[in-house]
Structure formats: structure tokens, C-alpha cells
PDB file of N, CA and C in Angstrom:
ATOM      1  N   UNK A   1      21.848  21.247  29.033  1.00  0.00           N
ATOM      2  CA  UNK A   1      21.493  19.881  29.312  1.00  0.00           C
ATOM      3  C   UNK A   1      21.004  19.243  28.004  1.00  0.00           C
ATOM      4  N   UNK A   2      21.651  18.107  28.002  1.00  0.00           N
ATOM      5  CA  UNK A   2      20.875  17.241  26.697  1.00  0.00           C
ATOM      6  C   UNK A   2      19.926  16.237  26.666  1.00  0.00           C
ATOM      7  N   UNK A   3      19.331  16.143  25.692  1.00  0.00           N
ATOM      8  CA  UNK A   3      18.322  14.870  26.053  1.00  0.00           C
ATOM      9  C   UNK A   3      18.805  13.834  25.158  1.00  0.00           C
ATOM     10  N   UNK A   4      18.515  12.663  25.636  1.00  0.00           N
ATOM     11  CA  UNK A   4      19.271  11.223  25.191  1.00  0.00           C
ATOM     12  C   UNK A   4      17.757  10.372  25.149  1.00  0.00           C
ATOM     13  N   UNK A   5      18.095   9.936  23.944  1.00  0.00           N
ATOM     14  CA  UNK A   5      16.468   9.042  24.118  1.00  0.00           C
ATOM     15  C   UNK A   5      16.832   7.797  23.348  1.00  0.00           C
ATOM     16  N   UNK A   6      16.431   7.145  24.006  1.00  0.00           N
ATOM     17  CA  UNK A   6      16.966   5.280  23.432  1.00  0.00           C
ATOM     18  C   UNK A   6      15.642   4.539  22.506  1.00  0.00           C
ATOM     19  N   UNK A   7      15.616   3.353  22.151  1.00  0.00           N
ATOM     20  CA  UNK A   7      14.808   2.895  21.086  1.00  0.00           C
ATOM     21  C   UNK A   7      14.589   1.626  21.852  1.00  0.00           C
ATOM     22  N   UNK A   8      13.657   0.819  22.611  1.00  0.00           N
ATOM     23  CA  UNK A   8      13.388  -0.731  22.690  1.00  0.00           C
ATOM     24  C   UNK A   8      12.855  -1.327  21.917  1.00  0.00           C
ATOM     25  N   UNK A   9      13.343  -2.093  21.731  1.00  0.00           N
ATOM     26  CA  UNK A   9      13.061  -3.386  21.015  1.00  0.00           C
ATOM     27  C   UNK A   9      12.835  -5.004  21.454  1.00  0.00           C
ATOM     28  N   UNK A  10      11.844  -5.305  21.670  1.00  0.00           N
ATOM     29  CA  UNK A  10      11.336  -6.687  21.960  1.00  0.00           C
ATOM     30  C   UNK A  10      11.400  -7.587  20.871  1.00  0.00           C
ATOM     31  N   UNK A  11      12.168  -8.769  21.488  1.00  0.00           N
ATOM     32  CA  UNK A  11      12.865 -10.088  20.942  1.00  0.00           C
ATOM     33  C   UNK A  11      12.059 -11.040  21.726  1.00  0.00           C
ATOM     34  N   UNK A  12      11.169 -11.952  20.584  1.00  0.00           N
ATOM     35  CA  UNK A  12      10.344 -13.315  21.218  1.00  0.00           C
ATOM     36  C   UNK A  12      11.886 -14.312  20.928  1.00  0.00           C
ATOM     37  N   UNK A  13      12.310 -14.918  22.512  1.00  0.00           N
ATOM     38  CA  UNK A  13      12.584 -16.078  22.347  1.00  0.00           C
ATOM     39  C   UNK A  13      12.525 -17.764  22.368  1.00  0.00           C
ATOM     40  N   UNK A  14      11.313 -18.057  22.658  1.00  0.00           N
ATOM     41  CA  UNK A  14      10.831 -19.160  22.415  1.00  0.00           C
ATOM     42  C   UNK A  14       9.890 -19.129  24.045  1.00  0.00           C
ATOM     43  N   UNK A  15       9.328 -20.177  23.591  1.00  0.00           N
ATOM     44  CA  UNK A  15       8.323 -20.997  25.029  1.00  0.00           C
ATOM     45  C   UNK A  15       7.761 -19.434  25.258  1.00  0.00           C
ATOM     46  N   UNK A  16       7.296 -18.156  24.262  1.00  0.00           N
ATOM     47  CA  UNK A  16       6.597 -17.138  25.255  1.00  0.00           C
ATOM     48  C   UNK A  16       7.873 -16.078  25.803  1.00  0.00           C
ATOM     49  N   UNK A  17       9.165 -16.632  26.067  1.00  0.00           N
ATOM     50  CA  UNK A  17       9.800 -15.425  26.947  1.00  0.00           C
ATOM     51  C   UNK A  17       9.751 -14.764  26.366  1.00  0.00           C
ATOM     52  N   UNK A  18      10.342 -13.291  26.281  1.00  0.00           N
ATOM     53  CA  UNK A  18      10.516 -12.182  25.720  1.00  0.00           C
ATOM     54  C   UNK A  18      11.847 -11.287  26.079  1.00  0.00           C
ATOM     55  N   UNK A  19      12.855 -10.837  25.491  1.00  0.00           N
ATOM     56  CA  UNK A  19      13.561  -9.990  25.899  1.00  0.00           C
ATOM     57  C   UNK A  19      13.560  -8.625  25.212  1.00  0.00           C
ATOM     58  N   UNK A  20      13.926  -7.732  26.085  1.00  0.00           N
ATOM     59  CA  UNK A  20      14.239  -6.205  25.604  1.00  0.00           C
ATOM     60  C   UNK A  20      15.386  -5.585  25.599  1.00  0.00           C
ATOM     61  N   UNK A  21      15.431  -5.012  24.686  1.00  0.00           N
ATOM     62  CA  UNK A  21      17.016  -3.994  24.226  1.00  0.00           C
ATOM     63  C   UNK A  21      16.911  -3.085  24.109  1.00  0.00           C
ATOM     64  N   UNK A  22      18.074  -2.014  24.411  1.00  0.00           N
ATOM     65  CA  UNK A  22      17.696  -1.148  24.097  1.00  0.00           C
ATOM     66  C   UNK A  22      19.283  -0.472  23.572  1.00  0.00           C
ATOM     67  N   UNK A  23      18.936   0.501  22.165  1.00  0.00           N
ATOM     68  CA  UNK A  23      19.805   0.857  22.059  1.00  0.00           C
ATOM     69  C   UNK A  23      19.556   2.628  21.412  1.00  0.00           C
ATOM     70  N   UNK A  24      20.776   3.158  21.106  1.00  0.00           N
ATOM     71  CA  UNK A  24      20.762   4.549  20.708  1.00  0.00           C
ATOM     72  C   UNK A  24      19.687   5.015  19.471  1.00  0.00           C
ATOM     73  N   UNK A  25      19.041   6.325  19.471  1.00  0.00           N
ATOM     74  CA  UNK A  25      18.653   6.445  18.161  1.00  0.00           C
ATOM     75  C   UNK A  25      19.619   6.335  17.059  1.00  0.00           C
ATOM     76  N   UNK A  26      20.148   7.530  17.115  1.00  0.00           N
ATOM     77  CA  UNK A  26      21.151   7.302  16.158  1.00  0.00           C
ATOM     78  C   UNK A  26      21.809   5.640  15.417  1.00  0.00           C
ATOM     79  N   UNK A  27      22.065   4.762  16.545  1.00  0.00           N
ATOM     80  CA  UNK A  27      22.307   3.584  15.977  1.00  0.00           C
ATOM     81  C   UNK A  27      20.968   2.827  15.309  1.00  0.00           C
ATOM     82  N   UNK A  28      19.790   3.216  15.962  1.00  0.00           N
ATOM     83  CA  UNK A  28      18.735   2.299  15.707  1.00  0.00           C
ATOM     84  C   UNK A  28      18.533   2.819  13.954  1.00  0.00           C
ATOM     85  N   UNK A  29      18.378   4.142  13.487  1.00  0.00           N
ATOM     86  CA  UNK A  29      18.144   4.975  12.289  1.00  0.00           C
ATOM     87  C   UNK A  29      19.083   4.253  11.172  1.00  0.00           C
ATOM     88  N   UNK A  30      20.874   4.196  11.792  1.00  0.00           N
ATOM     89  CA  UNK A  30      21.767   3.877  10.833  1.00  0.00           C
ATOM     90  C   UNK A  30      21.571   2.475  10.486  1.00  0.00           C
ATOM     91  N   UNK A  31      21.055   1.189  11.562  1.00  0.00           N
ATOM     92  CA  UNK A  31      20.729   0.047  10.959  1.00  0.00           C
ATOM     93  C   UNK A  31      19.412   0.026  10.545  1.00  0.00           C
ATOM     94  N   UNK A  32      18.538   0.894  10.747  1.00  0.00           N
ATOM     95  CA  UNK A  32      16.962   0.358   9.978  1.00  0.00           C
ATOM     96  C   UNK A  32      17.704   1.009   8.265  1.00  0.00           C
ATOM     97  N   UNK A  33      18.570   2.089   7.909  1.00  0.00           N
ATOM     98  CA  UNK A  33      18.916   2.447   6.634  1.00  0.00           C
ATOM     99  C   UNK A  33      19.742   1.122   6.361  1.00  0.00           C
ATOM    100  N   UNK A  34      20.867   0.636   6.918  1.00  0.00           N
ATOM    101  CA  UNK A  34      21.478  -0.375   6.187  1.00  0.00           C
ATOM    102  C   UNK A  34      20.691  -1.638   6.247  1.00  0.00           C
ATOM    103  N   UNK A  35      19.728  -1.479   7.047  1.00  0.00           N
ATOM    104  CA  UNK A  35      18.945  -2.998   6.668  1.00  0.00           C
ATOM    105  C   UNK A  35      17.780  -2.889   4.971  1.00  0.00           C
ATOM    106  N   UNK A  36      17.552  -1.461   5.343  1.00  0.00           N
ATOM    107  CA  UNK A  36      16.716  -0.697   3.887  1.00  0.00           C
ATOM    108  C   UNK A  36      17.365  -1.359   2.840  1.00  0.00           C
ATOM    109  N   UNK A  37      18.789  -0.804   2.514  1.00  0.00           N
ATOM    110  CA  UNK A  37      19.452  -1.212   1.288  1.00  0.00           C
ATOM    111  C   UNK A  37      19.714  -2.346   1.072  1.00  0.00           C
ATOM    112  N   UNK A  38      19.915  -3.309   1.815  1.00  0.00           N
ATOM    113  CA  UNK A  38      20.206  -4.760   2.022  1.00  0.00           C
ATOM    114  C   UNK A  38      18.897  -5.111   1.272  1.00  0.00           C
ATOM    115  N   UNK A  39      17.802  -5.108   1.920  1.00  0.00           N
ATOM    116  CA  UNK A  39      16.221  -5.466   1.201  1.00  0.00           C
ATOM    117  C   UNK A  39      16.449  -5.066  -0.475  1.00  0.00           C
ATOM    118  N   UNK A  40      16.252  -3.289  -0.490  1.00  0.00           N
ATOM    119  CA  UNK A  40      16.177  -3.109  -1.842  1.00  0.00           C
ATOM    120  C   UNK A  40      17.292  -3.882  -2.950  1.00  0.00           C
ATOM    121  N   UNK A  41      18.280  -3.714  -2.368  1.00  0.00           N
ATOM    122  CA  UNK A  41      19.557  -4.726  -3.111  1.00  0.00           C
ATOM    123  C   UNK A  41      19.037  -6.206  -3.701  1.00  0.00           C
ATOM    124  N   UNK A  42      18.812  -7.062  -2.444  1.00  0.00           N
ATOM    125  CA  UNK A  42      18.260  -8.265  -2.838  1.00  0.00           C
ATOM    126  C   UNK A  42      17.137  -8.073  -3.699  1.00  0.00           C
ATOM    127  N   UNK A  43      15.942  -7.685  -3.665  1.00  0.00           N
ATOM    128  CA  UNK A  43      14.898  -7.172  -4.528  1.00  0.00           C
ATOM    129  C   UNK A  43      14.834  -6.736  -5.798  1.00  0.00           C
ATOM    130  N   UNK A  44      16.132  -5.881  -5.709  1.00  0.00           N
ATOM    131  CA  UNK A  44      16.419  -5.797  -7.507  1.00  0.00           C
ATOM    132  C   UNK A  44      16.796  -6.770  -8.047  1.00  0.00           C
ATOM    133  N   UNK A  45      17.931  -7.476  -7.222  1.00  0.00           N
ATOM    134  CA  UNK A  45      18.631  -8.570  -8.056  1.00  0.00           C
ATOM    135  C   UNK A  45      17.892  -9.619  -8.100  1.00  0.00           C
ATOM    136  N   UNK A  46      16.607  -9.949  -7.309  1.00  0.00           N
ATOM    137  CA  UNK A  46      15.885 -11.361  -7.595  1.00  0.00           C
ATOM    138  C   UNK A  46      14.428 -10.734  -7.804  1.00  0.00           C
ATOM    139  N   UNK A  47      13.903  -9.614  -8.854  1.00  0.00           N
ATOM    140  CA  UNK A  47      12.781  -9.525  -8.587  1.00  0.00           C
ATOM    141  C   UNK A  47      12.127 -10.276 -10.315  1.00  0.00           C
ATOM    142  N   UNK A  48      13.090 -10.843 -10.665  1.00  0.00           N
ATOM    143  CA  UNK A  48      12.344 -11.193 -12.049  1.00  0.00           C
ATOM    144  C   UNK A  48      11.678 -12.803 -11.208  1.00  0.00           C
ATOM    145  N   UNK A  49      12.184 -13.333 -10.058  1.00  0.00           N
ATOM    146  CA  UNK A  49      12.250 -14.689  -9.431  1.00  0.00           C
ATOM    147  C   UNK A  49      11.099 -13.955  -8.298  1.00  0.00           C
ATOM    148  N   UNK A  50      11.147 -13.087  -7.420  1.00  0.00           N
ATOM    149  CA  UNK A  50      10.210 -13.173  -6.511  1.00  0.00           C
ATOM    150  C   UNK A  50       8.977 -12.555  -6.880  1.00  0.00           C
ATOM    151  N   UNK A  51       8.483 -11.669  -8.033  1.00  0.00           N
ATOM    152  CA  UNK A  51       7.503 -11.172  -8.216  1.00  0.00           C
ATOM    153  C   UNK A  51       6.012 -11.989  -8.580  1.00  0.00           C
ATOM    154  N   UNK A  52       6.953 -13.085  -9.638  1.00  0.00           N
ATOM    155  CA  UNK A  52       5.962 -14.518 -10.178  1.00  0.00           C
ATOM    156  C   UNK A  52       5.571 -15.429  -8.946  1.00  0.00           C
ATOM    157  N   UNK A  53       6.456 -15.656  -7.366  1.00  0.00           N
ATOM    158  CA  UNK A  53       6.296 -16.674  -6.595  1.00  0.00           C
ATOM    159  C   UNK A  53       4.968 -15.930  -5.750  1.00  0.00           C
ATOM    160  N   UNK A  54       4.964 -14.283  -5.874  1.00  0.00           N
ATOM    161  CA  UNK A  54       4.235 -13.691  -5.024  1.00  0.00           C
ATOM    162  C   UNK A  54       2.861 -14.065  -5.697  1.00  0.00           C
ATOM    163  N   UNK A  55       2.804 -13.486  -7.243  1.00  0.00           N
ATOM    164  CA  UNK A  55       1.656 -13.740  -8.069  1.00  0.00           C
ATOM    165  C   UNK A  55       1.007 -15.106  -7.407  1.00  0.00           C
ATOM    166  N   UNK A  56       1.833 -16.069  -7.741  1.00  0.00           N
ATOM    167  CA  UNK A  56       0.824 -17.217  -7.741  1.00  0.00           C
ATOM    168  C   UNK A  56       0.325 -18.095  -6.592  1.00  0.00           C
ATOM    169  N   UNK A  57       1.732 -17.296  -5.353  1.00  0.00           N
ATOM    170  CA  UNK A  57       0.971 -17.871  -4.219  1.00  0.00           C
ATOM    171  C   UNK A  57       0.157 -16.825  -3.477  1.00  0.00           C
ATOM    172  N   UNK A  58      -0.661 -15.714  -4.042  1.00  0.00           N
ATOM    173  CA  UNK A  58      -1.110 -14.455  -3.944  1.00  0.00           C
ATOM    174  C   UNK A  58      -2.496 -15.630  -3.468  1.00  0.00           C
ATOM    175  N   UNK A  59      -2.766 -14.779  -2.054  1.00  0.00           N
ATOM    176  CA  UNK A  59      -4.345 -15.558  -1.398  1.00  0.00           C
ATOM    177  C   UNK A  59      -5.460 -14.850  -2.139  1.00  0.00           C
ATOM    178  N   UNK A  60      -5.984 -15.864  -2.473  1.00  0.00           N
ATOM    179  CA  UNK A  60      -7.606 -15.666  -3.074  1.00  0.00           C
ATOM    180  C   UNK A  60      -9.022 -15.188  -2.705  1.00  0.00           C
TER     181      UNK A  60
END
């Protein structure tokens, strides 16, 4: 026998509702990694631009 175990995820869609999803681990793992590289990607290529916007709008 196997065990199958799913991942929910809650989505605010406006006025308060809320919906839930649910999908595979396996799928949930392979998009939190391709969402990873997507971030680090953008980050390299704009970090000479986002590091200074962080500095100076950095709360006091």
C-alpha cells in the first residue's frame, strides 16, 4: 500500500473569500524549485538596481 500526501494551498480572493487547492507533492517541490530559479535569475540580473532601492527605502 502507498501513501499519497497532497500540499494545500490557500488563495485570498478578494472581499475576504478564500479558496483552497490542492495539489501533488512532487508537483508542489518541482514548482517551489522553478519558482527558486526564476527569483535567483532575476536577482542576479537586477541586483546592481535592487540592492540601492532596498538601502534607501530600508525602515528606520
Amino acid at each position: 500500500m502507498s501513501f499519497r500526501s497532497r500540499v494545500y494551498h490557500t488563495t485570498k480572493i478578494g472581499k475576504g473569500k478564500r479558496i483552497v487547492s490542492s495539489v501533488s507533492t512532487s508537483d508542489y517541490f518541482l514548482w517551489e524549485i522553478i519558482k527558486f530559479i526564476c527569483k535567483a535569475c532575476f536577482y542576479i540580473m537586477f541586483f546592481w538596481l535592487i540592492i540601492p532601492i532596498k538601502l534607501i527605502f530600508r525602515k528606520k
